[in-house]
C-alpha atoms as a PDB file:
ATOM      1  CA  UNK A   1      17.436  15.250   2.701  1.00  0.00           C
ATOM      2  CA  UNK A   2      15.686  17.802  -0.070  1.00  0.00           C
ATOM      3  CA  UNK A   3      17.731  21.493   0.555  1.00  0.00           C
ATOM      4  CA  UNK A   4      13.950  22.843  -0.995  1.00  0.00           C
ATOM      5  CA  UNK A   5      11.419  23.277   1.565  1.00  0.00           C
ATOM      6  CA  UNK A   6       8.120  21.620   1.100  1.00  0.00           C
ATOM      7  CA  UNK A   7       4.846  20.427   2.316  1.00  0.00           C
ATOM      8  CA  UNK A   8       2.417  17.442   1.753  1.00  0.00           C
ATOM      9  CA  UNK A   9      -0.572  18.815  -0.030  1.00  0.00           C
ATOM     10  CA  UNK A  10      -2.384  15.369  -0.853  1.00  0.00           C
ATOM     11  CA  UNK A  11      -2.735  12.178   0.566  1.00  0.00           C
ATOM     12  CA  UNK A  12      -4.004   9.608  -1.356  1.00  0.00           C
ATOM     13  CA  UNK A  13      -4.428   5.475  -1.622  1.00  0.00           C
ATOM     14  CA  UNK A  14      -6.121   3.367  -3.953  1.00  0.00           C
ATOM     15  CA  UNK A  15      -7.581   0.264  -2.143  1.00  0.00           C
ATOM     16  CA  UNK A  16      -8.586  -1.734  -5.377  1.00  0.00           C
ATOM     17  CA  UNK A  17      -6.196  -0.978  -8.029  1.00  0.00           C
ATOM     18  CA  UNK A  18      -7.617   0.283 -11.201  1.00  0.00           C
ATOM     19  CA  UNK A  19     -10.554   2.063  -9.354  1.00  0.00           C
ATOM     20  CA  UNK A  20     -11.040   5.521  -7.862  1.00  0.00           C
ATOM     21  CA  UNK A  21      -8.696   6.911  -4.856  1.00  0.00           C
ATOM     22  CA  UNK A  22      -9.665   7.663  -1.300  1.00  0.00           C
ATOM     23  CA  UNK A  23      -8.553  10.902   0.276  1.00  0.00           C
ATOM     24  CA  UNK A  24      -6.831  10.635   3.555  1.00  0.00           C
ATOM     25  CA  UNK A  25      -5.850  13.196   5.806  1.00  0.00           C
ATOM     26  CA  UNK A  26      -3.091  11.333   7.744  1.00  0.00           C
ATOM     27  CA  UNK A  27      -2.403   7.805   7.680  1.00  0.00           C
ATOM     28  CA  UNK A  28       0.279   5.715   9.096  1.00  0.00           C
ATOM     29  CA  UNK A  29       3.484   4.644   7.131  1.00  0.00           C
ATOM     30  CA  UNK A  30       5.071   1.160   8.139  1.00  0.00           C
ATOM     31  CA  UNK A  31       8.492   0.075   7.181  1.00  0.00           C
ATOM     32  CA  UNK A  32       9.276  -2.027   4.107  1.00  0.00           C
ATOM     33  CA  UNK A  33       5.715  -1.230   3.168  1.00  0.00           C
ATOM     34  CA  UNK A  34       3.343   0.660   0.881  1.00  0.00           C
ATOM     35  CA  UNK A  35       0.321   3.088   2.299  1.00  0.00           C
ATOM     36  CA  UNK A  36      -1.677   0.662   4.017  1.00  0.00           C
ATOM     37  CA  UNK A  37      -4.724  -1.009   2.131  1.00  0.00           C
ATOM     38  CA  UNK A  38      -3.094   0.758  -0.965  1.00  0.00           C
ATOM     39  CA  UNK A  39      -3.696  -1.165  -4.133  1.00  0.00           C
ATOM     40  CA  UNK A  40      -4.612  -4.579  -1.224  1.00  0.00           C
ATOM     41  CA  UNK A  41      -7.244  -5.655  -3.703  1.00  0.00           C
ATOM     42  CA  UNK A  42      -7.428  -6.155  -8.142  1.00  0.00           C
ATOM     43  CA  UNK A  43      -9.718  -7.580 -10.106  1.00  0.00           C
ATOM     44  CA  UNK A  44      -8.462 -10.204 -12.281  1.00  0.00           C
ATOM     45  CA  UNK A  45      -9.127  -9.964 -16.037  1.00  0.00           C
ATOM     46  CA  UNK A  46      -9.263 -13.461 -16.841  1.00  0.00           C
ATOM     47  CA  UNK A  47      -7.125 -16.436 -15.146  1.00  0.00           C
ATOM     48  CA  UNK A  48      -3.661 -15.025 -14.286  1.00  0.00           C
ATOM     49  CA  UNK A  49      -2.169 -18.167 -12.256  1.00  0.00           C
ATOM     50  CA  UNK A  50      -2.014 -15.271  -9.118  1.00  0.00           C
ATOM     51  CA  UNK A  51      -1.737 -17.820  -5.852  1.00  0.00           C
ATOM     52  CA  UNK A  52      -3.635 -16.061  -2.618  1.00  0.00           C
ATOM     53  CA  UNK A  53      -1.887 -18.116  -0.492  1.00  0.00           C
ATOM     54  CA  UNK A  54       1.740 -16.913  -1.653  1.00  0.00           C
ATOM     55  CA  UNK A  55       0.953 -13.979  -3.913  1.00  0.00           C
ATOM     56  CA  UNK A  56       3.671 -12.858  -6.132  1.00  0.00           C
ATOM     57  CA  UNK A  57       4.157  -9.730  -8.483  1.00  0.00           C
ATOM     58  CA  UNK A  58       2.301  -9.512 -11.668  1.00  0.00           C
ATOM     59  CA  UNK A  59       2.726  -7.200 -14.359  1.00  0.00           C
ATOM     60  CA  UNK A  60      -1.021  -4.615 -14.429  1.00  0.00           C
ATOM     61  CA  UNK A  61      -2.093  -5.760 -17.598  1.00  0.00           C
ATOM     62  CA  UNK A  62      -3.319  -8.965 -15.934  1.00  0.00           C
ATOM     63  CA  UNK A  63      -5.855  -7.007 -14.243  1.00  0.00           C
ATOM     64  CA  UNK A  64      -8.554  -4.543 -15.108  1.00  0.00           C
ATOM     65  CA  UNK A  65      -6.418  -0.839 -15.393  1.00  0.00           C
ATOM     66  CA  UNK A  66      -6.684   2.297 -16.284  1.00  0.00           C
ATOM     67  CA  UNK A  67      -4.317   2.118 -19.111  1.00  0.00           C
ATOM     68  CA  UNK A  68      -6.674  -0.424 -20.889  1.00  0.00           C
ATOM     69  CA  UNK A  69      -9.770  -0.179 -19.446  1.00  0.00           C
ATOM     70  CA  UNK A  70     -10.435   3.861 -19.275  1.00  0.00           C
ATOM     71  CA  UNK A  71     -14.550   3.291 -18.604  1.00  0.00           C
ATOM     72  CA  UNK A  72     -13.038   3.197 -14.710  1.00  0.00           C
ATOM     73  CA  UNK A  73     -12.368   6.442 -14.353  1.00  0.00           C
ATOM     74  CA  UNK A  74     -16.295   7.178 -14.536  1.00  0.00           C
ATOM     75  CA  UNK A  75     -16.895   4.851 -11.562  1.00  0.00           C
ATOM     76  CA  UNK A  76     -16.907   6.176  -7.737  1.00  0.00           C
ATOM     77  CA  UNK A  77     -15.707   3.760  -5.382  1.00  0.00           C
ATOM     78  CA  UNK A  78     -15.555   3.668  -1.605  1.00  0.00           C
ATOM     79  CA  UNK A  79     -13.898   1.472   0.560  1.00  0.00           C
ATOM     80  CA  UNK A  80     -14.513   1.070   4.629  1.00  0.00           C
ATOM     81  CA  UNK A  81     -11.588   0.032   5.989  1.00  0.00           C
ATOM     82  CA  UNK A  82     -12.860  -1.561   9.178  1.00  0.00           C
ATOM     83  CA  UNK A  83     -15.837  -3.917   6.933  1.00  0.00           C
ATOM     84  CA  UNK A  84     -13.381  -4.082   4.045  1.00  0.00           C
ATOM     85  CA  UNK A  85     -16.798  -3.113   1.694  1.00  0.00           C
ATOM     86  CA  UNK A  86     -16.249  -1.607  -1.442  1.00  0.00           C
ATOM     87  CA  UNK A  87     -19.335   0.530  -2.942  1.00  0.00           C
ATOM     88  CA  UNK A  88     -19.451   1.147  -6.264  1.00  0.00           C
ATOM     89  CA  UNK A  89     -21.455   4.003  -7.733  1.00  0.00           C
ATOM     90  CA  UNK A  90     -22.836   4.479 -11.571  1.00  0.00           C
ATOM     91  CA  UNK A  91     -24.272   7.084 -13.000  1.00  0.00           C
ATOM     92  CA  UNK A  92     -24.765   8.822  -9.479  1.00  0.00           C
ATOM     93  CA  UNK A  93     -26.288   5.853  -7.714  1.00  0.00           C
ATOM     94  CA  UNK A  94     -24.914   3.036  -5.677  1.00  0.00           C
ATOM     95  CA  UNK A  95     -25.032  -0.030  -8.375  1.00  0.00           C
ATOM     96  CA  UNK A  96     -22.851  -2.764  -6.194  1.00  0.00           C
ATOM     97  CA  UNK A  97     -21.634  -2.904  -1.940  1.00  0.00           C
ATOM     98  CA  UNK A  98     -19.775  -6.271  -0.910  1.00  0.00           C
ATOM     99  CA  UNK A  99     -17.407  -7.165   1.691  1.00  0.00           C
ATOM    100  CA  UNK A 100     -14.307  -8.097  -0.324  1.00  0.00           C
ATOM    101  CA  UNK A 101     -13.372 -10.577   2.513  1.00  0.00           C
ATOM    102  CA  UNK A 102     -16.518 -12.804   1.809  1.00  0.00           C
ATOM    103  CA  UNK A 103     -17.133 -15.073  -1.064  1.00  0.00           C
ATOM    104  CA  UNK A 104     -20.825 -13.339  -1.293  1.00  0.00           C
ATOM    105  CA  UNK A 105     -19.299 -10.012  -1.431  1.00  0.00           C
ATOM    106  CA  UNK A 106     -16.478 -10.325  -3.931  1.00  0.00           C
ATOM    107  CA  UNK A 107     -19.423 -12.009  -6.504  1.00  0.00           C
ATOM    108  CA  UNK A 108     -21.256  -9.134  -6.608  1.00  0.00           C
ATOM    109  CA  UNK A 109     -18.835  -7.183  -7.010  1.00  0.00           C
ATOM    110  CA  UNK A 110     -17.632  -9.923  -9.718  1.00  0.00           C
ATOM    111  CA  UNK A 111     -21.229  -9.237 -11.206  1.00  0.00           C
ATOM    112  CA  UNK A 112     -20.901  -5.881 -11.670  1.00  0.00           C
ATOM    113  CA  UNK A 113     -17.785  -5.984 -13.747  1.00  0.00           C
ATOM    114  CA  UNK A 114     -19.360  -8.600 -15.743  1.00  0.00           C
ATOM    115  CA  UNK A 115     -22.513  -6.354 -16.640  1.00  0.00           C
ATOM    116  CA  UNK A 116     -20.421  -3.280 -16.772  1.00  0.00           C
ATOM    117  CA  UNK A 117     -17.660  -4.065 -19.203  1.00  0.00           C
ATOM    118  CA  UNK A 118     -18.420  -7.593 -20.794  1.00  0.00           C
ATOM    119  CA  UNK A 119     -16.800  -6.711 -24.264  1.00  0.00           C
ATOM    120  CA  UNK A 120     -13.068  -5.948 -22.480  1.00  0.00           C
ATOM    121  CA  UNK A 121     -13.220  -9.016 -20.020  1.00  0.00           C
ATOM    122  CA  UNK A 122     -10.502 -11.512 -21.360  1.00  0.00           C
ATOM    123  CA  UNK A 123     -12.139 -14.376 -19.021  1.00  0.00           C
ATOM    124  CA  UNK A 124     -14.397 -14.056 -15.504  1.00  0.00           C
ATOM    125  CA  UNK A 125     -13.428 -11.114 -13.662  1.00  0.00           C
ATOM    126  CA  UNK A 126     -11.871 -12.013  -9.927  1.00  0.00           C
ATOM    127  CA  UNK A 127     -11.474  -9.767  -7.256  1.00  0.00           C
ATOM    128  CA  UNK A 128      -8.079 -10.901  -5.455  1.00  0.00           C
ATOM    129  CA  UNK A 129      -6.919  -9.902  -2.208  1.00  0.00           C
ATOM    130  CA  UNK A 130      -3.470  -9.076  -1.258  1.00  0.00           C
ATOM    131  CA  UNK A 131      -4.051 -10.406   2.106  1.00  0.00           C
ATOM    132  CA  UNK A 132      -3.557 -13.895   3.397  1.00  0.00           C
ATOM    133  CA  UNK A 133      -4.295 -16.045   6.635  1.00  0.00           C
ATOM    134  CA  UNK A 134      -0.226 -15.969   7.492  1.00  0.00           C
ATOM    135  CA  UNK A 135      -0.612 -12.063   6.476  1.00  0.00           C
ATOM    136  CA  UNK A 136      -3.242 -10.276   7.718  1.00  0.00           C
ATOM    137  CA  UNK A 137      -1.953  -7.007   8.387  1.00  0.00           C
ATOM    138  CA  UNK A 138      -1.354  -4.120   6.027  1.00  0.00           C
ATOM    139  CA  UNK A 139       2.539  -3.654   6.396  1.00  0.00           C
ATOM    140  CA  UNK A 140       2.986  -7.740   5.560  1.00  0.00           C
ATOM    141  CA  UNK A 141      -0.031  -7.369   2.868  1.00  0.00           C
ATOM    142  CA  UNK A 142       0.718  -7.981  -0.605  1.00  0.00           C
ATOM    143  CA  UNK A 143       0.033  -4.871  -2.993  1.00  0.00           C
ATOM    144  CA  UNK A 144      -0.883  -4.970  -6.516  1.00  0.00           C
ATOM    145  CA  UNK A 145       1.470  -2.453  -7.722  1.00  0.00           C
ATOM    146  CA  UNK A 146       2.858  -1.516 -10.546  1.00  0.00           C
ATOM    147  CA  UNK A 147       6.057  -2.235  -9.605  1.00  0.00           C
ATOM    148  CA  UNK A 148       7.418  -5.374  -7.467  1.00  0.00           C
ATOM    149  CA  UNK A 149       9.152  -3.265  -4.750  1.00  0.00           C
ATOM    150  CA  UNK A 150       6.776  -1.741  -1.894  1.00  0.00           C
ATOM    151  CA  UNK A 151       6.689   1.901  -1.963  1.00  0.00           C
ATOM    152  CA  UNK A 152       4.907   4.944  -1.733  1.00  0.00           C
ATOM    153  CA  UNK A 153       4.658   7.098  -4.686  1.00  0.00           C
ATOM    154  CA  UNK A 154       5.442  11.022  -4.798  1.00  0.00           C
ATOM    155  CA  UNK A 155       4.227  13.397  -7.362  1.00  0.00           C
ATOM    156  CA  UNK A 156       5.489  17.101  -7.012  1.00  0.00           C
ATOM    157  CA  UNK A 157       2.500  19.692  -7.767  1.00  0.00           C
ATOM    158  CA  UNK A 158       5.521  21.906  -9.895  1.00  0.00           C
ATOM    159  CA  UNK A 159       6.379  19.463 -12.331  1.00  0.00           C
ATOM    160  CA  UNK A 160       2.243  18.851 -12.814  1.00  0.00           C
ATOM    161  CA  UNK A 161       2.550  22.437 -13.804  1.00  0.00           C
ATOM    162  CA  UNK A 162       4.845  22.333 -16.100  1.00  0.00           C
ATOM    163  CA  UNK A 163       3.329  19.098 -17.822  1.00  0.00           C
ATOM    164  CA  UNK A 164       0.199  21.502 -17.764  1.00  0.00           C
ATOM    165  CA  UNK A 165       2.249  24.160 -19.792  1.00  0.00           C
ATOM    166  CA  UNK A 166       3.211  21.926 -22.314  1.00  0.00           C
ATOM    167  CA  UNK A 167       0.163  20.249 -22.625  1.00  0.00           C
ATOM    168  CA  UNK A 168      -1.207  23.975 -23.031  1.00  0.00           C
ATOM    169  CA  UNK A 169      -4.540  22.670 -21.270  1.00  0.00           C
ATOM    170  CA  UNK A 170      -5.467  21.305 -17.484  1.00  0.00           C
ATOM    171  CA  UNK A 171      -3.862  18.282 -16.318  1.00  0.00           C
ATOM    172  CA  UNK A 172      -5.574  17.166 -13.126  1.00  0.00           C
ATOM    173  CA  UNK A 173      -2.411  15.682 -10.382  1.00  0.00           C
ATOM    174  CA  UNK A 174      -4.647  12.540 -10.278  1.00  0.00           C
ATOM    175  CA  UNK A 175      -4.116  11.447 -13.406  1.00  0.00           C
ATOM    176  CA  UNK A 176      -0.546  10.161 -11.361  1.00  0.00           C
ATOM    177  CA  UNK A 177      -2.869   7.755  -9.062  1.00  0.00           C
ATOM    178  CA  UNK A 178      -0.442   9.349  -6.697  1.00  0.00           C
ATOM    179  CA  UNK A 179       0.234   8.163  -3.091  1.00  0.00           C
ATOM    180  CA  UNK A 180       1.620  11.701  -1.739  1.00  0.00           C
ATOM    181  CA  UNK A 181       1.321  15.197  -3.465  1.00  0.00           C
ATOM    182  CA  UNK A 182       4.088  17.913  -2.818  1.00  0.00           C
ATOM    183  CA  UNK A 183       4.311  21.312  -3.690  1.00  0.00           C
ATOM    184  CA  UNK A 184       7.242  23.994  -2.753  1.00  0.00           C
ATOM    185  CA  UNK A 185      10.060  22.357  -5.011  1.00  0.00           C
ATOM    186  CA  UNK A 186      10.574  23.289  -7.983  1.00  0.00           C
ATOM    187  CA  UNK A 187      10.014  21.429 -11.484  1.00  0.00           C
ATOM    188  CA  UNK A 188      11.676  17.938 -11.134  1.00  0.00           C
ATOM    189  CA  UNK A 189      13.496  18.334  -8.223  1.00  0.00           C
ATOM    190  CA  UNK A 190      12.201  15.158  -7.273  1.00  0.00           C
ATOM    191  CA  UNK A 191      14.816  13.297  -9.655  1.00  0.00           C
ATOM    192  CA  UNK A 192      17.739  14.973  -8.301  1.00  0.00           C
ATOM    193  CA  UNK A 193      16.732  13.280  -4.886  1.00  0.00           C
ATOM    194  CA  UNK A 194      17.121  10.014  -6.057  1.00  0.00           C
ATOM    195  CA  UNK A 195      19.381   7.872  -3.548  1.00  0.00           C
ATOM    196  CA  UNK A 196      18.669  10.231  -0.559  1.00  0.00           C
ATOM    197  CA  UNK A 197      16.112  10.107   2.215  1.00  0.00           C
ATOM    198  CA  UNK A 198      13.169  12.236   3.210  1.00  0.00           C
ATOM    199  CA  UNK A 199      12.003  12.838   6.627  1.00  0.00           C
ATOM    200  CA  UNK A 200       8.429  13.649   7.151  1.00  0.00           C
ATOM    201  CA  UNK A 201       7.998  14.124  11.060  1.00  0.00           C
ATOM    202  CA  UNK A 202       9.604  10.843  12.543  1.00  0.00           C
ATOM    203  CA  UNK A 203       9.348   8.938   9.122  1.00  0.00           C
ATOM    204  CA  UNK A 204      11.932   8.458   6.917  1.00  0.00           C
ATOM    205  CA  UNK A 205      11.770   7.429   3.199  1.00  0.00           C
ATOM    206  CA  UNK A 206      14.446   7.193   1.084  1.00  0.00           C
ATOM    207  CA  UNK A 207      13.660   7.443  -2.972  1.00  0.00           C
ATOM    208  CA  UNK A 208      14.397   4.777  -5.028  1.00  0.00           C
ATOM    209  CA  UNK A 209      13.138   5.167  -8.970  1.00  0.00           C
ATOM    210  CA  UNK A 210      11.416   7.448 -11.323  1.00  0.00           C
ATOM    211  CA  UNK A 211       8.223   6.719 -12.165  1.00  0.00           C
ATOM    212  CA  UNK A 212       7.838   6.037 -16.156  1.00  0.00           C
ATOM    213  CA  UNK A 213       4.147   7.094 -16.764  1.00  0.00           C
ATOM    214  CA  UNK A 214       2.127   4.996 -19.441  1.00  0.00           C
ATOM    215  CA  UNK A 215      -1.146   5.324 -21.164  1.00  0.00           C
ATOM    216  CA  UNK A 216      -3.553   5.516 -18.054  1.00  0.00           C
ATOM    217  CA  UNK A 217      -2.330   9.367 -17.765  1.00  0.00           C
ATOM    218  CA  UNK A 218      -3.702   9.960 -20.658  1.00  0.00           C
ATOM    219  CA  UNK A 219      -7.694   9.463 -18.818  1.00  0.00           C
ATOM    220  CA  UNK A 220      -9.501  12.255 -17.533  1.00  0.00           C
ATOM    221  CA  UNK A 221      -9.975  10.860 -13.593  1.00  0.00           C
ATOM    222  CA  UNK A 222     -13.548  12.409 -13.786  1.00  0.00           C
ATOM    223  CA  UNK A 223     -14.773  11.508 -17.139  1.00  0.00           C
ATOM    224  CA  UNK A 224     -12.878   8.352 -18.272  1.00  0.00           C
ATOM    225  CA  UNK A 225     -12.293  10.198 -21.312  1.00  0.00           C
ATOM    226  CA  UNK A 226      -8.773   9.653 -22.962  1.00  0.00           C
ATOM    227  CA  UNK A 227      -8.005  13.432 -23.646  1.00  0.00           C
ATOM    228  CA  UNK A 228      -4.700  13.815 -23.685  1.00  0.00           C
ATOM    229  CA  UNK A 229      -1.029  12.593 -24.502  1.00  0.00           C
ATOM    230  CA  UNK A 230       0.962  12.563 -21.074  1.00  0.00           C
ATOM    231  CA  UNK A 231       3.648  10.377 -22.021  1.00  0.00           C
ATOM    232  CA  UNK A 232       4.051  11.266 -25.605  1.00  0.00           C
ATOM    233  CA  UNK A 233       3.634  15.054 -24.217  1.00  0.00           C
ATOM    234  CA  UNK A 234       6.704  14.500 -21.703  1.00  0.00           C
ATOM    235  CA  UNK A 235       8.613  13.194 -23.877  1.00  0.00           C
ATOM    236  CA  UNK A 236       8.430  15.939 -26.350  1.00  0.00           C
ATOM    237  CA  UNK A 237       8.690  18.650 -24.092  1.00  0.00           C
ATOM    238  CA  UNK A 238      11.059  17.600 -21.702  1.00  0.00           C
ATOM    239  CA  UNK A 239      13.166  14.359 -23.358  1.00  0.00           C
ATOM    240  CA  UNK A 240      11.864  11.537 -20.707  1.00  0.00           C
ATOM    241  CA  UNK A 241       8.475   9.728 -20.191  1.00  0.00           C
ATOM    242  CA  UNK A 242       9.121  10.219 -16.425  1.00  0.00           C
ATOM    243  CA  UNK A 243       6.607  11.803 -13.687  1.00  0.00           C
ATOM    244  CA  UNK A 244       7.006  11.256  -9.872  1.00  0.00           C
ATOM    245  CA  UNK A 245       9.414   9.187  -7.264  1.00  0.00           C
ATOM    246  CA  UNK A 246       9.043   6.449  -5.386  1.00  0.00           C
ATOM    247  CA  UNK A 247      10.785   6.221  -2.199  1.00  0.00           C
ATOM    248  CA  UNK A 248      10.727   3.127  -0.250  1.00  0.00           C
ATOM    249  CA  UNK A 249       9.684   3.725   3.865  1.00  0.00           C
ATOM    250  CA  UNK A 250      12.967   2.742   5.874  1.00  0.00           C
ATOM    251  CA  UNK A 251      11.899   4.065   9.504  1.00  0.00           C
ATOM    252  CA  UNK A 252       7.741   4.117   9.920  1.00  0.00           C
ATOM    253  CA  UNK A 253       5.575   6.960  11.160  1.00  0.00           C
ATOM    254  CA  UNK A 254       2.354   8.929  11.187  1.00  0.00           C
ATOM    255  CA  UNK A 255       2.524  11.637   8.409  1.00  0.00           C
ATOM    256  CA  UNK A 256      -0.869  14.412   7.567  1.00  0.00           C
ATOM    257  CA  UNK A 257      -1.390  16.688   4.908  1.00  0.00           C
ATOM    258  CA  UNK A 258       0.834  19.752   5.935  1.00  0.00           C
ATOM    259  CA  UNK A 259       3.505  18.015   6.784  1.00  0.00           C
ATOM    260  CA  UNK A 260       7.251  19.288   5.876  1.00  0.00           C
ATOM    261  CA  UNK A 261       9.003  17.216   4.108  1.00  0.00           C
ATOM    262  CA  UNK A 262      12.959  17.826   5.010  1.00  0.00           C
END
């Protein structure tokens, strides 16, 4: 339990990791699990050995990321949950649509990558799907996470601030690829929760890690420009490379933006 009060600002998942997020204004949060669809599809960058039918962790260099691959950031993507279609748009016009359950839609989306970024692909781009026939629902989905564990990240607006101070210039919150965005603590309170829960209405979450932030902070989410020095700024200014929680979901619920967290 956090003794600061505060309030869900943001909601946010990424259905194909590497690309652009997708607002939400609720969504539903399922024991054991990650947001649902978050990070349920990546796009291999060359052969990584990933098995569909028993997928298992691999480390995000295996796949095309922001930390590597900043031309992403200048993509919008869109992703219908119900048709599972991702729609990618260049340049201010729609420049790829497939249904990523369908052999016919994940090539064209292959074929996009493959025109898009040819010099950075380390072998035929593959988009892989953290579902399987023995796991077709979110909360038993496999996500392509940074991390092994499945949890929902946390970013608290305050400390954003404060990384904006020392940067002495804007840093836009998604530059985190945040899950949830909370503001009324103060500057890293979020690391003094570590170990205890969180209740958000009947959901409860209890916080399990610091999140170590890497290179893809360093990309303007807009431009795909790679303007700043997050990491290197963190840990000059404040002595850790750290940004953000995340807290593993131990009782489900629905949570919306405006919710109290307590």
């Amino acid at each position: 339990m956090t003794s600061h009060p505060a309030r869900i600002k943001a909601i946010y998942r990424y259905p194909v990791k590497g690309l652009s997020p997708q607002r939400l204004a609720r969504t539903t949060l399922a024991p054991g699990a990650t947001i649902a669809a978050d990070r349920l599809y990546a796009v291999e960058n060359g052969p990584t050995g990933f098995d569909p039918a028993a997928p298992t962790y691999f480390p995000k260099n295996r796949f095309l990321m922001l930390m590597k691959n900043e031309r992403l950031a200048a993509l919008r993507t869109d992703y219908d949950e119900a048709s599972h279609t991702l729609s990618i748009v260049q340049d201010g016009r729609e420049a790829a649509r497939g249904d990523l359950r369908t052999k016919e839609g994940r090539l064209a989306i292959e074929a996009f990558f493959r025109r898009f970024m040819p010099a950075e692909l380390h072998g035929p781009p593959k988009v892989l799907s953290g579902e399987t026939p023995a796991k077709s629902v979110d909360s038993a989905a496999h996500s392509f996470s940074d991390v092994a564990k499945k949890v929902v990240s946390i970013i608290n607006l305050a400390s954003v601030a404060a990384v904006e101070t020392a940067a002495g210039q804007t840093v836009d919150p998604l530059r985190f690829r945040a899950n949830i965005y909370v503001s009324g603590w103060p500057a890293w309170h979020e690391f003094d929760l570590l170990g205890a829960e969180i209740a958000v209405r009947d959901a409860r979450l209890k916080v399990v890690k610091r999140i170590v932030r890497c290179a893809a902070t360093n990309v303007d989410p807009s431009t795909g420009i790679r303007d700043l020095t997050i990491p290197k700024t963190l840990l000059q200014s404040f002595g850790h490379a750290d940004c953000g929680i995340y807290a593993e979901v131990l009782t489900g619920g629905d949570i919306a933006i405006g919710d109290a967290l307590i």
